[in-house]
Protein backbone atom coordinates (compact mmCIF):
# COMPACT_ATOMS: atom_id res chain seq x y z
CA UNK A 1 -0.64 -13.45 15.59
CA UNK A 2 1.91 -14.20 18.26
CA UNK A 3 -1.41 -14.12 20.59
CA UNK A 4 -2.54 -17.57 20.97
CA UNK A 5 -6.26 -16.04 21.61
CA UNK A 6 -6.11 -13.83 19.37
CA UNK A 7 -4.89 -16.73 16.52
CA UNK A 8 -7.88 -18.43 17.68
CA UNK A 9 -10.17 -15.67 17.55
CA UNK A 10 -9.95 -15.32 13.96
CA UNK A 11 -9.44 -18.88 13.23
CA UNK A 12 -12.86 -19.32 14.74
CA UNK A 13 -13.91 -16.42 12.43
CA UNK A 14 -12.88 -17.89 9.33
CA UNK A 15 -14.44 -21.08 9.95
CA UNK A 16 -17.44 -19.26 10.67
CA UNK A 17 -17.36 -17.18 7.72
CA UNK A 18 -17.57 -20.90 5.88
CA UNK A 19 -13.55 -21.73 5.36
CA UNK A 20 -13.61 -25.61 5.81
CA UNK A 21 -9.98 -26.40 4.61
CA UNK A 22 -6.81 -25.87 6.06
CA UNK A 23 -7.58 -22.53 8.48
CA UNK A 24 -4.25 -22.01 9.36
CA UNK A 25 -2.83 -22.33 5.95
CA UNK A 26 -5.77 -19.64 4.47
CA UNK A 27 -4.66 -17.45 7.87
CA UNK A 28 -1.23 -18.12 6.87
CA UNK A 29 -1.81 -16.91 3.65
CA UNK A 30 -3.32 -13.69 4.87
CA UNK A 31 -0.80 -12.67 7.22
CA UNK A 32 2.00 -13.08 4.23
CA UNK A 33 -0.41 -11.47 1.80
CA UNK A 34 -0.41 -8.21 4.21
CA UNK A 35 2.86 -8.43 4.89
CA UNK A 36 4.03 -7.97 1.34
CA UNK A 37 1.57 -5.27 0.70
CA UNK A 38 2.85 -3.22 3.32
CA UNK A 39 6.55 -3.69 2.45
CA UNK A 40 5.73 -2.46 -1.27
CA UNK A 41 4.40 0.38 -0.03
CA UNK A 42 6.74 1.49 2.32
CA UNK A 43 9.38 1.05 -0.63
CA UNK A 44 7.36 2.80 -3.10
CA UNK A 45 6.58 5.79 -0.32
CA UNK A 46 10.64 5.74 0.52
CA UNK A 47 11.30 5.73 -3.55
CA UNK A 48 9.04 8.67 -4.13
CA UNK A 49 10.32 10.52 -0.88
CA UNK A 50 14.59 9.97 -2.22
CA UNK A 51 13.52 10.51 -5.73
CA UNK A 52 12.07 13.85 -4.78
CA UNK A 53 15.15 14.46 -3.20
CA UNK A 54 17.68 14.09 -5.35
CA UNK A 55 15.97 13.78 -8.79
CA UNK A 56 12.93 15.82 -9.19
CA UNK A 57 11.22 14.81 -12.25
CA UNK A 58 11.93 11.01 -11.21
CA UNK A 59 10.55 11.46 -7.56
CA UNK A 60 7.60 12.86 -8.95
CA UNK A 61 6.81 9.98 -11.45
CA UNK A 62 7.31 7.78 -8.68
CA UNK A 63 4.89 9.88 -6.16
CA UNK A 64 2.25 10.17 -9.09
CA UNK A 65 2.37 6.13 -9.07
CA UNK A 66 2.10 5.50 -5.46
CA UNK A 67 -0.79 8.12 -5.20
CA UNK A 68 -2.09 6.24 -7.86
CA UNK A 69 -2.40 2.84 -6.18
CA UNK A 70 -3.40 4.32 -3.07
CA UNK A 71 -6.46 5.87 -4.98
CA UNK A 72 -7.52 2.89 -6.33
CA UNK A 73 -7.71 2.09 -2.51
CA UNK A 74 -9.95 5.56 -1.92
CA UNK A 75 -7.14 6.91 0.01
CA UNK A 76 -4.59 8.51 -1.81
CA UNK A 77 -7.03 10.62 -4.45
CA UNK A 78 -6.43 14.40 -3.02
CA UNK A 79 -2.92 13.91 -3.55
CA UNK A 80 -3.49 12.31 -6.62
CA UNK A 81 -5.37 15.36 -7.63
CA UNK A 82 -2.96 17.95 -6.01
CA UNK A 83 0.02 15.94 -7.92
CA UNK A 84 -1.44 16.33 -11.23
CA UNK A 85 -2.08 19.99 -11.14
CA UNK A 86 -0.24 22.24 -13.58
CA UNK A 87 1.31 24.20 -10.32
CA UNK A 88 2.95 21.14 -9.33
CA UNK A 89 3.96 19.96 -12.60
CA UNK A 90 6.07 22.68 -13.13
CA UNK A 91 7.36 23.18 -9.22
CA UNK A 92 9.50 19.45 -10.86
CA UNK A 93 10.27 20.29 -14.16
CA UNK A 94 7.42 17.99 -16.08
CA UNK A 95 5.71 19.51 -18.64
């Protein structure tokens, strides 16, 4: 965004994909929306990895979450899978 063409570039996209308001507030928008979603899940990976660390059955409730919400993006589901296993259950104490 710092790129003045590149700001343009998808400014121009935006109004071609049929935004007629305010582009730079809906590309303003965007940018925060990102933003935020990154943040929460480098806090939620850096919860899961200090929880693992120091309190096992903790870190892996928190690592059984952020798999979670990655799978609903179609990323996180192996681990998902490999997190749930009996195997690894027991490795942390859960039952």
């Amino acid at each position: 965004m710092a790129a003045p063409v590149g700001r343009d570039r998808l400014q121009q996209t935006l109004v071609n994909a049929g935004i007629t308001h305010d582009v730079s507030a809906v590309l303003t928008a965007y940018l925060v929306l990102i933003f935020v979603f990154e943040a929460v899940a480098a806090g939620l990976h850096g919860a899961a990895y200090y929880g693992l660390r120091r309190r096992r059955p903790w870190g892996w409730v928190v690592a059984v979450l952020v798999a979670g919400a990655w799978s609903l993006a179609i990323v996180g589901i192996p681990v998902f899978v490999l997190l749930l296993q009996r195997k690894t259950r027991e490795a942390y104490g859960i039952l």
